[in-house]
C-alpha atoms as a PDB file:
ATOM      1  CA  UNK A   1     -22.282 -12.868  -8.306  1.00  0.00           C
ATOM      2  CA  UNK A   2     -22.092  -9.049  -8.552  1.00  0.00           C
ATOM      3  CA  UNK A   3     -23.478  -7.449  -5.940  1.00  0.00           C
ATOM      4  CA  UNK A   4     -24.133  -3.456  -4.672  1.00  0.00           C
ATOM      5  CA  UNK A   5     -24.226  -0.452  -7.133  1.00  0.00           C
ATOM      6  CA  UNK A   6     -22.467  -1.310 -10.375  1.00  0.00           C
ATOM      7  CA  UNK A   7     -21.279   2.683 -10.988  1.00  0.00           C
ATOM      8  CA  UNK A   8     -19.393   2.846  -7.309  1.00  0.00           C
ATOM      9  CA  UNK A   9     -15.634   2.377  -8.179  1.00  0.00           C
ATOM     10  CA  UNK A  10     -14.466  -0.987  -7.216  1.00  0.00           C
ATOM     11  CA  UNK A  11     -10.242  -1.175  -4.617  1.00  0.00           C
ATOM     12  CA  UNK A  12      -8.197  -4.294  -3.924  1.00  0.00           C
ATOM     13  CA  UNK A  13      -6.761  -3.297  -0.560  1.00  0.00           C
ATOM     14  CA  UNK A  14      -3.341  -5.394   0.791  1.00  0.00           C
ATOM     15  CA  UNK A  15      -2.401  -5.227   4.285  1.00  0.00           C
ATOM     16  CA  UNK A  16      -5.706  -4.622   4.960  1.00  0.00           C
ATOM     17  CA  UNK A  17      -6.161  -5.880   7.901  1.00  0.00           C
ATOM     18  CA  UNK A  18      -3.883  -3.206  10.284  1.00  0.00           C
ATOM     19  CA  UNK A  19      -2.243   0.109  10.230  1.00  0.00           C
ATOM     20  CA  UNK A  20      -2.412   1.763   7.080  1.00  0.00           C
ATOM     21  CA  UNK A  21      -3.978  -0.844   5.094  1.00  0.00           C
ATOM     22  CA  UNK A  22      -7.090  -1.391   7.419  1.00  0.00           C
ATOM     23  CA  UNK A  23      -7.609   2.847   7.474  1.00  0.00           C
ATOM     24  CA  UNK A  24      -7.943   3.031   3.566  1.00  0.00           C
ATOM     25  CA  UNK A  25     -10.140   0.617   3.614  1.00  0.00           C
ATOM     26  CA  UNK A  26     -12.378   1.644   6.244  1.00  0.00           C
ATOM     27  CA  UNK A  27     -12.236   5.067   4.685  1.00  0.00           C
ATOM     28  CA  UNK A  28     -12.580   3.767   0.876  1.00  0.00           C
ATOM     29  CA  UNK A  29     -16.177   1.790   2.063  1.00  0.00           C
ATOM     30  CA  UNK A  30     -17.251   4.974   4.151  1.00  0.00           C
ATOM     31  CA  UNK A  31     -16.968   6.986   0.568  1.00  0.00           C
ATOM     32  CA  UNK A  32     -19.163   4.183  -1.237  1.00  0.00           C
ATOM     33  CA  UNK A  33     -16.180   2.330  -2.465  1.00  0.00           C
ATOM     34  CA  UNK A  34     -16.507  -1.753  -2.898  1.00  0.00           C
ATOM     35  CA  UNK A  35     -13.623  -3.346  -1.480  1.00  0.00           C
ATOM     36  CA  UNK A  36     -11.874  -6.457  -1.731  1.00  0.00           C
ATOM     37  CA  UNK A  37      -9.931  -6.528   1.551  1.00  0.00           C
ATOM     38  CA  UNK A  38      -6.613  -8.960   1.999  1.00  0.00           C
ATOM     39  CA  UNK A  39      -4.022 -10.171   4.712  1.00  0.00           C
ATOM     40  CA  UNK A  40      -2.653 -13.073   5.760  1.00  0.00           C
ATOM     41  CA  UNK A  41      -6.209 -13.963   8.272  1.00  0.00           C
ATOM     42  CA  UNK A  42      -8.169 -11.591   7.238  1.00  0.00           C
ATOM     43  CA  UNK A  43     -11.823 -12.852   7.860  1.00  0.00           C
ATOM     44  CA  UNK A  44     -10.611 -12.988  11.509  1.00  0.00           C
ATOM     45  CA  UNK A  45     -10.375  -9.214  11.869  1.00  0.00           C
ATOM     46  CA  UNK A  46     -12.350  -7.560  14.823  1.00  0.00           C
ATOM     47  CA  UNK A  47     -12.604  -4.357  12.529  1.00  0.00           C
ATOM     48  CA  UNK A  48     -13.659  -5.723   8.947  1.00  0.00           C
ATOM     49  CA  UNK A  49     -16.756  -7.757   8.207  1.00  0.00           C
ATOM     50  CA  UNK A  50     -17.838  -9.150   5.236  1.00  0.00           C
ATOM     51  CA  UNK A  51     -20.849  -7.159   3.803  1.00  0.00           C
ATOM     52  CA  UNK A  52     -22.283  -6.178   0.239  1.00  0.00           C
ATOM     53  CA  UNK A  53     -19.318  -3.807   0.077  1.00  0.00           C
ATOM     54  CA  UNK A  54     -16.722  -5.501   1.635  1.00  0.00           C
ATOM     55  CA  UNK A  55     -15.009  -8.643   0.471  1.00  0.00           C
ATOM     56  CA  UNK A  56     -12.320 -10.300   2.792  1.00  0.00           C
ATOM     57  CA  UNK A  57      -9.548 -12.872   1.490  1.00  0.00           C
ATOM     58  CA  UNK A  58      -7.381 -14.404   3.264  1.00  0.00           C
ATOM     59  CA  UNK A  59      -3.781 -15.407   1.925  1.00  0.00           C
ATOM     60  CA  UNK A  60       0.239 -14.386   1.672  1.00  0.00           C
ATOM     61  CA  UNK A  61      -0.103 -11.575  -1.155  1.00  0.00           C
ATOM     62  CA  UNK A  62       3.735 -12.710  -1.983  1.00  0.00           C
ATOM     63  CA  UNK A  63       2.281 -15.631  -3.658  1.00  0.00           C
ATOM     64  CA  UNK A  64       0.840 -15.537  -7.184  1.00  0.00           C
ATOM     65  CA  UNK A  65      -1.898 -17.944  -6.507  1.00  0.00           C
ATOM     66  CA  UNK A  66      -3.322 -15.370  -3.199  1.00  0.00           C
ATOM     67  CA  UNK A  67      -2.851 -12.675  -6.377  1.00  0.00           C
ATOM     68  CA  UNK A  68      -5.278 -14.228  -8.476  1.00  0.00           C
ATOM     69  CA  UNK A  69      -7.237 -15.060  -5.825  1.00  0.00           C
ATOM     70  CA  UNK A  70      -7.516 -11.573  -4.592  1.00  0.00           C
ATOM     71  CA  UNK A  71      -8.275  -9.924  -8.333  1.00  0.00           C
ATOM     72  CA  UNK A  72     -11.228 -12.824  -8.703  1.00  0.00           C
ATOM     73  CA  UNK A  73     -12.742 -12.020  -5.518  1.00  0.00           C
ATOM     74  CA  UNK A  74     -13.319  -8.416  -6.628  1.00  0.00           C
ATOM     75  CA  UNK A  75     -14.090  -9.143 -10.259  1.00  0.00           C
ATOM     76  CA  UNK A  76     -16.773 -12.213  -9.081  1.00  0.00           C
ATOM     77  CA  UNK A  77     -18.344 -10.058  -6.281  1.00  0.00           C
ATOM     78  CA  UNK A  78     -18.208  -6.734  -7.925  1.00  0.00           C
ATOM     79  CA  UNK A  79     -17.564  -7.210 -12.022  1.00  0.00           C
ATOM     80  CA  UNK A  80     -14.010  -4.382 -12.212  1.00  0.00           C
ATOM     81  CA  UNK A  81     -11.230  -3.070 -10.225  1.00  0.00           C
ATOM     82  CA  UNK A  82     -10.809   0.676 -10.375  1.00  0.00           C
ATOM     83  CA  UNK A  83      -8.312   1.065  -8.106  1.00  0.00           C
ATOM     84  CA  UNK A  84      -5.407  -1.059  -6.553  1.00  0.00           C
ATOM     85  CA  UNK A  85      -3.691  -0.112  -2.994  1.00  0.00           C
ATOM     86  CA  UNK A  86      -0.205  -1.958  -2.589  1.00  0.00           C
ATOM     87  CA  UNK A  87      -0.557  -1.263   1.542  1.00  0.00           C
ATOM     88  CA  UNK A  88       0.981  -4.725   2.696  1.00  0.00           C
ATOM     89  CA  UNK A  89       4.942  -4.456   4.119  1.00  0.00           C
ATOM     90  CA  UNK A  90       7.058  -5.562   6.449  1.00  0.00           C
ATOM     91  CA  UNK A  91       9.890  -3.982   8.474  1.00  0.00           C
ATOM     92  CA  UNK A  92      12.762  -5.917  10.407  1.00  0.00           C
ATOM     93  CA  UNK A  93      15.467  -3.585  11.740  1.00  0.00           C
ATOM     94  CA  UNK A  94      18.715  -5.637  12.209  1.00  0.00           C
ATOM     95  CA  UNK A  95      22.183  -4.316  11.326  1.00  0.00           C
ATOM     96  CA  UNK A  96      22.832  -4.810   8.081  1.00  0.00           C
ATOM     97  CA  UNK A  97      25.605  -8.035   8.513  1.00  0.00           C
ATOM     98  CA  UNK A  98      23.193 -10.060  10.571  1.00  0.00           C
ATOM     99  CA  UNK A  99      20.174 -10.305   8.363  1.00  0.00           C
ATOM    100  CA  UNK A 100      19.633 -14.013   7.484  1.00  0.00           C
ATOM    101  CA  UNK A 101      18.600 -15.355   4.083  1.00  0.00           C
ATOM    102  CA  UNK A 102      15.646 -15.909   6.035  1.00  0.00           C
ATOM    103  CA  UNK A 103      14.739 -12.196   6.924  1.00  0.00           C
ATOM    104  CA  UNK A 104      15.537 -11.753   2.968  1.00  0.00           C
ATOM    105  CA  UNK A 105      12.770 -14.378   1.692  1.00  0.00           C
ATOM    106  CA  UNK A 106      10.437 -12.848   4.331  1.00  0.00           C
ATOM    107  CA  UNK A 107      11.071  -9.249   3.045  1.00  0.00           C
ATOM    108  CA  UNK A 108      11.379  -9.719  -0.414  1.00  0.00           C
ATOM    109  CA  UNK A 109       8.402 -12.015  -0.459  1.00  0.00           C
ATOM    110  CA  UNK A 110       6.085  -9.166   1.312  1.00  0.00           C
ATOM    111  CA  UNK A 111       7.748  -6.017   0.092  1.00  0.00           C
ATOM    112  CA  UNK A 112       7.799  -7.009  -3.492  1.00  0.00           C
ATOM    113  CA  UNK A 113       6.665 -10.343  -4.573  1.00  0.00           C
ATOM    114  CA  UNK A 114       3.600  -8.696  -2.675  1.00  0.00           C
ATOM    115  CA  UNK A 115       3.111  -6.339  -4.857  1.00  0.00           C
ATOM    116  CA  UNK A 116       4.546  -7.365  -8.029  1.00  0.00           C
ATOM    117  CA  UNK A 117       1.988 -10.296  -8.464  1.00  0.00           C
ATOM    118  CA  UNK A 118      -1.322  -8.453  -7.618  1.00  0.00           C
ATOM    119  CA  UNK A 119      -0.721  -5.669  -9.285  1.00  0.00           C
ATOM    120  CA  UNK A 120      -0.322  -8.055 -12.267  1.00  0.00           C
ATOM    121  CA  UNK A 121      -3.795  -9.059 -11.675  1.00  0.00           C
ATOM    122  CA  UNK A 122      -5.235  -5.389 -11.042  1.00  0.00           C
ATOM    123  CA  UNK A 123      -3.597  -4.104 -14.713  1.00  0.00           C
ATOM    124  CA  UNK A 124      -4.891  -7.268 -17.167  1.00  0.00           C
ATOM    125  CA  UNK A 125      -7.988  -6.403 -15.951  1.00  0.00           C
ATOM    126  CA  UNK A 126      -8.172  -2.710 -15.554  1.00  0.00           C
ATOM    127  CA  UNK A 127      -6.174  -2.981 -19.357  1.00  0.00           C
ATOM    128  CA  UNK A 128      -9.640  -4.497 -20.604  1.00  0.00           C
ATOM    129  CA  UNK A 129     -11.323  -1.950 -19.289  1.00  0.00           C
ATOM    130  CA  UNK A 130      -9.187   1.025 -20.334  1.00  0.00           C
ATOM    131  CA  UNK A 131      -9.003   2.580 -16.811  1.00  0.00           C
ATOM    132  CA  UNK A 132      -7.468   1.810 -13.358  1.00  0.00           C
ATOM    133  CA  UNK A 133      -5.062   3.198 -10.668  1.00  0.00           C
ATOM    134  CA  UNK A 134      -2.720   1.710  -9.074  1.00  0.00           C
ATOM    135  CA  UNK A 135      -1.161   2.990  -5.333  1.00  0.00           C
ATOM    136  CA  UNK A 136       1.646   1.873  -3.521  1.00  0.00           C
ATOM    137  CA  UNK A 137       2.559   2.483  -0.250  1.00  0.00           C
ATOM    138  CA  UNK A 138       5.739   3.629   0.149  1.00  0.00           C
ATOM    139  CA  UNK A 139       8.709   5.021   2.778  1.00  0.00           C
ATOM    140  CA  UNK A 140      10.648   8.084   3.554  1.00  0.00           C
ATOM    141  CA  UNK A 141      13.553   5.984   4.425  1.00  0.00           C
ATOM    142  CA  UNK A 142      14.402   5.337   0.839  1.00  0.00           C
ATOM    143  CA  UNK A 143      15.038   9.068   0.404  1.00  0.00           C
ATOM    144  CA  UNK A 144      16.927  10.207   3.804  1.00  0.00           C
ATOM    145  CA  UNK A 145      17.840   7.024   5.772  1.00  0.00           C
ATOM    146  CA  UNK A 146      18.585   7.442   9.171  1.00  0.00           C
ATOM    147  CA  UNK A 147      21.894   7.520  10.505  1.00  0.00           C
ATOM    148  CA  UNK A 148      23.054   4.519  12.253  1.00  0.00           C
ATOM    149  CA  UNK A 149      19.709   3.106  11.843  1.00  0.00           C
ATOM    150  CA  UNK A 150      19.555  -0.687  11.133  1.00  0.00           C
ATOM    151  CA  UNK A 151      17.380  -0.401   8.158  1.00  0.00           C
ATOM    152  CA  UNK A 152      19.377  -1.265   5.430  1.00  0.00           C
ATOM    153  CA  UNK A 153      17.254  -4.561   4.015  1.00  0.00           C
ATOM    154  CA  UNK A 154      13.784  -2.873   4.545  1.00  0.00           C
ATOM    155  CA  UNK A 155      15.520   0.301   2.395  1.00  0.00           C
ATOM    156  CA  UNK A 156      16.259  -1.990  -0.658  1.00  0.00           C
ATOM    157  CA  UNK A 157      13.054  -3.646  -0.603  1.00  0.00           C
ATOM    158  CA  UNK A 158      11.101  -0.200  -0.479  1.00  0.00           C
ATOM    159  CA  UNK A 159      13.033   1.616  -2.531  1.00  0.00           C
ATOM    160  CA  UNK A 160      11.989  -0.044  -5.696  1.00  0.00           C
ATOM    161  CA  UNK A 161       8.455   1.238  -5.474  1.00  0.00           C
ATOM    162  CA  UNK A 162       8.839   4.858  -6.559  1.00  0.00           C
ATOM    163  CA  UNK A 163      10.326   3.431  -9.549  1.00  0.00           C
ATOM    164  CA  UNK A 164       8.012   0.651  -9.878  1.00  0.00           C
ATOM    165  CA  UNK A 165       5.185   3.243  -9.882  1.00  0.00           C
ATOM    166  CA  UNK A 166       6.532   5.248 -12.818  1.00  0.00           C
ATOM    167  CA  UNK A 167       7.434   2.393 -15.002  1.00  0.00           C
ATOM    168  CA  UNK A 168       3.755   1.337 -14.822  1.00  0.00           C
ATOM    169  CA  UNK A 169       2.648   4.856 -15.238  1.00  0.00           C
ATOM    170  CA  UNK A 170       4.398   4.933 -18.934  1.00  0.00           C
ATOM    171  CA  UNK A 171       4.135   1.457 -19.874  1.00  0.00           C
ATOM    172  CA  UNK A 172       0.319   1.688 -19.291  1.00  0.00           C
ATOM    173  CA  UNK A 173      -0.511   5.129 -20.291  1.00  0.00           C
ATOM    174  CA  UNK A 174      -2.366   4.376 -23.022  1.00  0.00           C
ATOM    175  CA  UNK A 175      -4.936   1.843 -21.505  1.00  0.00           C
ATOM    176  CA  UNK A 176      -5.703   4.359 -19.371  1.00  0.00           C
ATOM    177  CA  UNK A 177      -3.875   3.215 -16.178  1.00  0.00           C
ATOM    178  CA  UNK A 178      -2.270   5.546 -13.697  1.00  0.00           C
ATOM    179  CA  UNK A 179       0.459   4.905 -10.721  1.00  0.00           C
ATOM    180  CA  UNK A 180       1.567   6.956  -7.699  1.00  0.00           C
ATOM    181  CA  UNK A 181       3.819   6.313  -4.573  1.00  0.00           C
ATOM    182  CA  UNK A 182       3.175   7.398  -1.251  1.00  0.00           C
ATOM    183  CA  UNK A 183       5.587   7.322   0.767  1.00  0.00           C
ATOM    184  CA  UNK A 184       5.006   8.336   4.646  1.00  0.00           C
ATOM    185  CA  UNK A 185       7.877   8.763   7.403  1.00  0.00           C
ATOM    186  CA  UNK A 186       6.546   7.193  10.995  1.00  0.00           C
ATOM    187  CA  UNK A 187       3.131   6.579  11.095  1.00  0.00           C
ATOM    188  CA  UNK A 188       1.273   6.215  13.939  1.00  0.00           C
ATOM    189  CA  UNK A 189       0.217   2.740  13.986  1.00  0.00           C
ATOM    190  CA  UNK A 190       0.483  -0.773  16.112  1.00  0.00           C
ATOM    191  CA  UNK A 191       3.709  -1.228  14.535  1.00  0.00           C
ATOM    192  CA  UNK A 192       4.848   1.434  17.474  1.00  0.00           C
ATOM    193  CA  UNK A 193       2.984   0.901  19.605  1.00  0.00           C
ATOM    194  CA  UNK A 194       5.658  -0.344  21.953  1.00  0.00           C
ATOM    195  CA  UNK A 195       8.059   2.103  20.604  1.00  0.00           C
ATOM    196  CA  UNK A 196       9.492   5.796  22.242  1.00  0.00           C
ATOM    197  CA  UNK A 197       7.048   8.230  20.416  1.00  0.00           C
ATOM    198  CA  UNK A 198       8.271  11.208  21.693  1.00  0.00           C
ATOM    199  CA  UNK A 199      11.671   9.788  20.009  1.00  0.00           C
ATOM    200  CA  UNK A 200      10.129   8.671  16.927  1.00  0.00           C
ATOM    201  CA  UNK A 201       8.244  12.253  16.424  1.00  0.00           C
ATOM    202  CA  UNK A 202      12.059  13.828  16.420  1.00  0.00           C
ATOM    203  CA  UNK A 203      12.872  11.997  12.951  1.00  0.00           C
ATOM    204  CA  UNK A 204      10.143  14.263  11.796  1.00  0.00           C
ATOM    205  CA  UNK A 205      10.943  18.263  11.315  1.00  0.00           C
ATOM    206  CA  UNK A 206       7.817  18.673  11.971  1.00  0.00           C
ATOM    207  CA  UNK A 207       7.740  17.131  15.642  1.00  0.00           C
ATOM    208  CA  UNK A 208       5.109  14.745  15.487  1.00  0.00           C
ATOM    209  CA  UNK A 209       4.368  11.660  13.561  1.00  0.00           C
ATOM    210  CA  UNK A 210       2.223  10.891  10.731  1.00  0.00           C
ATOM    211  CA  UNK A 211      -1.672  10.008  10.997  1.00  0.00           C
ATOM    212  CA  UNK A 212      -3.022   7.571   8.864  1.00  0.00           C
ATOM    213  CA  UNK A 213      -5.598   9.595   7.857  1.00  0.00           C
ATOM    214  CA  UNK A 214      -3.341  11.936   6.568  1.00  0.00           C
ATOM    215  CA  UNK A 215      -2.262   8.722   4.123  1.00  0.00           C
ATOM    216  CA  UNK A 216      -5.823   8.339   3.621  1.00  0.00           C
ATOM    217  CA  UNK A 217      -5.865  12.050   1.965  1.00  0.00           C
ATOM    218  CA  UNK A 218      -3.613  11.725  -0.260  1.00  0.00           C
ATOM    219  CA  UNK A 219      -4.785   8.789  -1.527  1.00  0.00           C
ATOM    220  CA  UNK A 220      -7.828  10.428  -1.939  1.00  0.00           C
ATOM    221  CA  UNK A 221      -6.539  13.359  -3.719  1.00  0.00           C
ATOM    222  CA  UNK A 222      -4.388  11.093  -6.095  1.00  0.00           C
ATOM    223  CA  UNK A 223      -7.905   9.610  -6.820  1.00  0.00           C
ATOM    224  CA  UNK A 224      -9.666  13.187  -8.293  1.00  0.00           C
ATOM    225  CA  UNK A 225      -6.589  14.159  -9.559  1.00  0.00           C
ATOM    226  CA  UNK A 226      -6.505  12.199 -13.000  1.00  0.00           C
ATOM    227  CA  UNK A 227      -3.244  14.074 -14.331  1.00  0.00           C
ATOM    228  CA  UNK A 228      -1.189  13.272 -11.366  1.00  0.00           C
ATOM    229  CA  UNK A 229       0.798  10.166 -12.579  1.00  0.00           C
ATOM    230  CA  UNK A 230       4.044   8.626 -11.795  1.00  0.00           C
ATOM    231  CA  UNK A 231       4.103  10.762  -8.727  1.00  0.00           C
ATOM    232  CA  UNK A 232       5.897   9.796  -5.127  1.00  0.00           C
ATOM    233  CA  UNK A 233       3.502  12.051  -2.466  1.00  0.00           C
ATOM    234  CA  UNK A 234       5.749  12.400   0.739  1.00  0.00           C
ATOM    235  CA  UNK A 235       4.692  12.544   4.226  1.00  0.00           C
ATOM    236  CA  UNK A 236       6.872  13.006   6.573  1.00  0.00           C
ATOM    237  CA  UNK A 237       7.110  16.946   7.532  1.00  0.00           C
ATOM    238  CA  UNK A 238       9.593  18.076   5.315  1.00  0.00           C
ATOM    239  CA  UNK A 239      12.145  14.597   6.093  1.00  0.00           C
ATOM    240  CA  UNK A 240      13.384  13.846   2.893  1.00  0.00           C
ATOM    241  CA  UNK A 241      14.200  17.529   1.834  1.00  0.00           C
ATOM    242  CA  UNK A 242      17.271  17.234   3.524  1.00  0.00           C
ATOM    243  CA  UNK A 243      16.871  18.429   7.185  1.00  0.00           C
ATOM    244  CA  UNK A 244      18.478  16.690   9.701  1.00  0.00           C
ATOM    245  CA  UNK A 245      17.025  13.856  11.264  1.00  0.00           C
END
């Protein structure tokens, strides 16, 4: 059943449930968004309830049958999907000879079988109705690794998604679909929590690290700015021009 205003624009939000994913989609419903909201247990979440606006589904996003899942939730409840937010990931630092082909499945099934299948979902649908956008949450790190950091699996996971992003941008500009990267250094979220933040704000030139709202505002901006396509937004104080980590 369709439910709420038909003319607000209609997000799939992954990873929705912390961090980055659960502050776009606390700010998309606060701007009259309708939202279909996923992670792994979502409907358990202290900060998300289900309402007119807000549509919760629970599932891995790396599988196709969550995917589908996901799309029909916000085509059912809401009758589109204007606008698709890749926000689920996963980062396990280990040096690069010790990963196991278990830490590969688990990373490769989050970082890009989690996006790959849902945003095949998002684009038949927003190809039928000749409009869509699709953003992906991105990293830094695929632009200036650190130095001796143990990174190097999380890196080739991530790193596809610029690319990803402008493939769809030219395969799809004529349905009128659009997709942009954004790529953040250290945000401040529970994935640190536990973590040396006066160290982490150093990776930054600009000492400090990034706020998720600040991810919020570009995503935001990418939103009213319909010629912006195929772009990679950074945010991470100047990081991946060059300057020295």
């Amino acid at each position: 059943m369709i439910t709420s205003s038909s003319k607000s624009p209609v997000a799939i939000v992954t990873g929705a449930s912390s961090g980055i994913g659960l502050g776009i989609t606390t700010a998309l419903v606060d701007r009259g968004y309708r939202v279909a909201a996923n992670s792994r247990t979502i409907s358990k979440s202290k900060d998300l309830k289900h309402s007119a606006n807000l549509v919760l589904a629970d599932g891995d996003i790396g599988r196709k049958d969550t995917a589908v899942r996901v799309a029909q939730a916000a085509i059912e409840h809401f009758g589109r999907i204007d606008l698709l937010v890749n926000s689920a990931g996963i980062y396990i630092p280990k040096p690069f000879t010790e990963y196991t082909p278990e830490d590969f499945e688990t990373l490769v099934n989050t970082n890009v079988a989690g996006y790959f299948f849902i945003t095949q979902q998002a684009v038949a649908q927003m190809r039928k109705q000749k409009s869509g956008h699709v953003v992906s949450i991105g990293t830094v790190l695929t632009d200036q690794p650190l130095a001796g950091a143990p990174n190097s699996l999380p890196v080739i996971t991530k790193s596809t998604l610029p690319a990803f992003s402008r493939a769809l941008a030219m395969e799809f500009l004529a349905d009128g679909i659009r997709a942009n990267t954004i790529s953040p250094g250290v945000v401040d979220t529970p994935m640190h929590a536990n973590d040396d933040h006066e160290a982490l704000k150093k990776l930054h030139p600009i000492h400090r690290l990034v706020q998720v709202s600040e991810i919020v505002d570009a995503l935001l901006y990418l939103e009213s700015a319909p010629m912006v396509n195929g772009e990679n937004i950074r945010i991470d104080g100047g990081a991946h021009a060059g300057a020295k980590w």
